[in-house]
C-alpha atoms as a PDB file:
ATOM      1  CA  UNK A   1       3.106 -77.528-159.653  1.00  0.00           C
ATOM      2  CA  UNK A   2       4.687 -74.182-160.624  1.00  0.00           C
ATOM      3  CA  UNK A   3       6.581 -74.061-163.675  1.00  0.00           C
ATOM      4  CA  UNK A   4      10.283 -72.809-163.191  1.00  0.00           C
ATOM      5  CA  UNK A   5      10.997 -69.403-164.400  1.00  0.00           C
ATOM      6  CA  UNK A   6      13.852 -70.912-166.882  1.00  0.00           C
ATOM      7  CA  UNK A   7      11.043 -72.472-168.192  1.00  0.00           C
ATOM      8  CA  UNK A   8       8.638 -70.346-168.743  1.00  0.00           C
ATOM      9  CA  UNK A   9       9.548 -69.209-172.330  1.00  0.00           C
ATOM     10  CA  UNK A  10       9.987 -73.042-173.698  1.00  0.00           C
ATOM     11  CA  UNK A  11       6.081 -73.195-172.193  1.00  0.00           C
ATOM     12  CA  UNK A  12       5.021 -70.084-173.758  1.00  0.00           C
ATOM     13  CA  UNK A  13       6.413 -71.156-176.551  1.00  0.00           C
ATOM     14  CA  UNK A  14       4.885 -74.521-177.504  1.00  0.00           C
ATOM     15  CA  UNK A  15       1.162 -73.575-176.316  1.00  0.00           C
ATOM     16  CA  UNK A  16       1.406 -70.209-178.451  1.00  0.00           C
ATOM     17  CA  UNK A  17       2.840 -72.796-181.594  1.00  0.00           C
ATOM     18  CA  UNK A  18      -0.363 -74.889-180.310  1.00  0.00           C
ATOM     19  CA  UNK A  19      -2.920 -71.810-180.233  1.00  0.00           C
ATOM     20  CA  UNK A  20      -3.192 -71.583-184.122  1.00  0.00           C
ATOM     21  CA  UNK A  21      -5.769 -74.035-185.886  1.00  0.00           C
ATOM     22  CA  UNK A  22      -3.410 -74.303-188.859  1.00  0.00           C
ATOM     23  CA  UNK A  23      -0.309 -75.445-186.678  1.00  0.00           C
ATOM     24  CA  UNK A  24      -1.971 -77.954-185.079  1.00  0.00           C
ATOM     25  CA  UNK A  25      -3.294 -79.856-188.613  1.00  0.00           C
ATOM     26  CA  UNK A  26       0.308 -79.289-189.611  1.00  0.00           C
ATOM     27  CA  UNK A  27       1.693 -81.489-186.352  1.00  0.00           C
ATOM     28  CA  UNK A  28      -1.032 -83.632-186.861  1.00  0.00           C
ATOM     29  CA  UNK A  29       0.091 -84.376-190.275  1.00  0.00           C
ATOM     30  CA  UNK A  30       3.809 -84.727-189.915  1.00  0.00           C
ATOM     31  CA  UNK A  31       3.395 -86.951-187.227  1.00  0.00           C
ATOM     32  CA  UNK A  32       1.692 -89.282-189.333  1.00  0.00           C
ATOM     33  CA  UNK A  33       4.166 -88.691-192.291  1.00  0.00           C
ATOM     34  CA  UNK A  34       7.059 -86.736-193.116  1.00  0.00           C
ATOM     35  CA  UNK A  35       6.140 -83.632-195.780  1.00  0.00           C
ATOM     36  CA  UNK A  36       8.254 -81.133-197.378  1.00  0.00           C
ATOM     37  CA  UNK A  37       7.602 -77.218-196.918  1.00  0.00           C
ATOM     38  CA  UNK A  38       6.284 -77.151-200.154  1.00  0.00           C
ATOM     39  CA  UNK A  39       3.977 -80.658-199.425  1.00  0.00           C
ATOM     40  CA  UNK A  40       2.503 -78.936-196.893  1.00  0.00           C
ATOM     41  CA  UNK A  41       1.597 -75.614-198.467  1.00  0.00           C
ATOM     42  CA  UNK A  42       0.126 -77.323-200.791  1.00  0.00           C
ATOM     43  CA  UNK A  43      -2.758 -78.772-198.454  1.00  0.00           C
ATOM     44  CA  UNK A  44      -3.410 -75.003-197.031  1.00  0.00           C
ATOM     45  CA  UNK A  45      -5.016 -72.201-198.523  1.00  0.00           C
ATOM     46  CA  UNK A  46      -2.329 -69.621-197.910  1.00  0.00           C
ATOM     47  CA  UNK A  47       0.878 -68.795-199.613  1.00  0.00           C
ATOM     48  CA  UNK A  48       4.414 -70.901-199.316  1.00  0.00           C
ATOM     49  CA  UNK A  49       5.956 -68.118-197.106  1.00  0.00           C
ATOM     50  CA  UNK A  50       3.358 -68.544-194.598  1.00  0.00           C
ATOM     51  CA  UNK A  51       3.152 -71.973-194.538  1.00  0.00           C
ATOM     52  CA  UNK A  52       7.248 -71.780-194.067  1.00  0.00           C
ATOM     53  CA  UNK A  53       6.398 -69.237-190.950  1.00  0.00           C
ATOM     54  CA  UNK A  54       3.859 -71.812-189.465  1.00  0.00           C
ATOM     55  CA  UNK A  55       6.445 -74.579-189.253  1.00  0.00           C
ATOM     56  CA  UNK A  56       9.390 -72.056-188.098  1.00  0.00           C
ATOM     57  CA  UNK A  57       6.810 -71.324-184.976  1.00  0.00           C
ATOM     58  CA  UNK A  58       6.416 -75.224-184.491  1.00  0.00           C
ATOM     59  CA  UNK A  59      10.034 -76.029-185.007  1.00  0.00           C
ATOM     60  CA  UNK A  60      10.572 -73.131-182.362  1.00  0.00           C
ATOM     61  CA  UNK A  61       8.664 -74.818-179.646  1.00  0.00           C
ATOM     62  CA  UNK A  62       9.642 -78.050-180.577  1.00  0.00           C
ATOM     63  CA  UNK A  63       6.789 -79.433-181.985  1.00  0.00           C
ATOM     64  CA  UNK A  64       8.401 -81.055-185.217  1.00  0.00           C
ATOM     65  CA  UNK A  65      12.067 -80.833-187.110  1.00  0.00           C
ATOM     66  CA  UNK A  66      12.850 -80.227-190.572  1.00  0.00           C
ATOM     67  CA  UNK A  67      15.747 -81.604-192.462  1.00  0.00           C
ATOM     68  CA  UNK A  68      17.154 -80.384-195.707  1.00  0.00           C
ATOM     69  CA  UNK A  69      16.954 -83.225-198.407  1.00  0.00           C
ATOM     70  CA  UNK A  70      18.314 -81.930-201.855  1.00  0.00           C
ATOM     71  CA  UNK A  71      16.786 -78.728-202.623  1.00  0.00           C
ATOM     72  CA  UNK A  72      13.375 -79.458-199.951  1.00  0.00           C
ATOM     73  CA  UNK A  73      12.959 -78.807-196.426  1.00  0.00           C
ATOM     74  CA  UNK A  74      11.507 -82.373-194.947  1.00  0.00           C
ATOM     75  CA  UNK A  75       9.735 -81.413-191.758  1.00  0.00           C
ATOM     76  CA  UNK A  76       8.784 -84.206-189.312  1.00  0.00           C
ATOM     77  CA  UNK A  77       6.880 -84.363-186.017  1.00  0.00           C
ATOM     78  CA  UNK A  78       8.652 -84.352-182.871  1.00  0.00           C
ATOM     79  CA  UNK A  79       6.851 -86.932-180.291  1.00  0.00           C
ATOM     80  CA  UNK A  80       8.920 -85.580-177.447  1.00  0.00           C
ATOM     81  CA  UNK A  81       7.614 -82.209-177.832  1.00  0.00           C
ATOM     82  CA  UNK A  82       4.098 -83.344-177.958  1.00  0.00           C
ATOM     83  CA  UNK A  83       4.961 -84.948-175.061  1.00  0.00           C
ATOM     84  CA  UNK A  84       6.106 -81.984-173.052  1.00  0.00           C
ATOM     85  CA  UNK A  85       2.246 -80.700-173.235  1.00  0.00           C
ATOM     86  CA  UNK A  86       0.908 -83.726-172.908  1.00  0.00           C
ATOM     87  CA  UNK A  87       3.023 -83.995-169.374  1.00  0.00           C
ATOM     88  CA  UNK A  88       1.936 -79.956-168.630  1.00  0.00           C
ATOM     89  CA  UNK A  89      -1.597 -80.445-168.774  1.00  0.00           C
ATOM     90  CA  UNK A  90      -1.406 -83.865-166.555  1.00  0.00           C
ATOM     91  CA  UNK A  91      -0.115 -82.004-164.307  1.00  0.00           C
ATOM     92  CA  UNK A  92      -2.434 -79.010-164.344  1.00  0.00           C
ATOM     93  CA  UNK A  93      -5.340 -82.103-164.437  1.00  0.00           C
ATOM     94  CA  UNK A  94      -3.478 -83.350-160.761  1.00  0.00           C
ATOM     95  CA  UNK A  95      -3.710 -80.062-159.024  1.00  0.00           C
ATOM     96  CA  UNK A  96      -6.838 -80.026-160.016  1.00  0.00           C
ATOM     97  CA  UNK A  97      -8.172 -82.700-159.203  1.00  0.00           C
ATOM     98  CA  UNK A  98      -6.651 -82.735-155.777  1.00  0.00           C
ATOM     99  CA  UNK A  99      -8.393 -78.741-155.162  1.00  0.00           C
ATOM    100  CA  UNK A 100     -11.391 -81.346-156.167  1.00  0.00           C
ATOM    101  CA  UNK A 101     -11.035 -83.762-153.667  1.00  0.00           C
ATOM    102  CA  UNK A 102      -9.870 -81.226-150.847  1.00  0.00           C
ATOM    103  CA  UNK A 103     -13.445 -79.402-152.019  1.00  0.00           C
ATOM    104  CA  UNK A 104     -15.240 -83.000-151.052  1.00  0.00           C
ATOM    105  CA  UNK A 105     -13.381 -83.532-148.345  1.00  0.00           C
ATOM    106  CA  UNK A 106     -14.684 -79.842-146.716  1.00  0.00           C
ATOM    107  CA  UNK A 107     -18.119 -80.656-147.671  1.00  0.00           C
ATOM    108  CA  UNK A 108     -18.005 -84.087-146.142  1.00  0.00           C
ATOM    109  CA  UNK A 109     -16.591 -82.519-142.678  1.00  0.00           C
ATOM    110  CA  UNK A 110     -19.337 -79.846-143.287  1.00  0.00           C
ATOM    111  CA  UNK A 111     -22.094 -82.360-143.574  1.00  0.00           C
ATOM    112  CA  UNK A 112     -20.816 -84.344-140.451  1.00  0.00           C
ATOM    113  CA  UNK A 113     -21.135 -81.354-138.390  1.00  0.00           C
ATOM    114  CA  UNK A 114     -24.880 -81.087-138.995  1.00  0.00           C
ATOM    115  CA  UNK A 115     -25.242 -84.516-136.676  1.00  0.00           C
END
């Protein structure tokens, strides 16, 4: 599997939002329950603004969605997104476990040959 160059950036994108410790507690979170911007900065040592940065890099790769409700931000996990990696690394798991099996296969041949 070779991921299409038009691709490429919406890839980069969600396993960069998916390299940082912090991002991933905050999908873990709003996929259990909604939270506002200012919910979630509360459950993180760091300030509001970087909080706010952390879900603009999720909301970039898809990851979760924020809606404005009255003055707050409500930011919510996006399944479909977690999806998309979910179906990236199956697929990495396939090709890899076919280079596997074509590995077996050679050393069964080899092993026959001894006979």
């Amino acid at each position: 599997m070779v991921v299409r160059e038009s691709r490429q950036d919406e890839v980069d994108r969600l396993f960069q939002a998916l390299a940082d410790a912090t991002r991933r507690d905050i999908v873990a979170r709003v996929l259990v329950a909604e939270y506002s911007v200012s919910g979630l900065a509360e459950q993180y040592d760091m300030s509001f603004a970087a909080v706010q940065k952390h879900v603009a890099v999720l909301e970039r790769a898809s990851l979760v969605s924020k809606e404005k409700r009255g003055r707050e931000q409500i930011v919510r996990g996006e399944v479909d997104g977690v999806q998309k990696a979910r179906r990236l690394l199956d697929d990495y798991e396939r090709i890899w476990r076919q280079r596997v099996d074509r590995i077996t296969d050679l050393l069964g041949e080899d092993a026959g040959d001894d006979d």
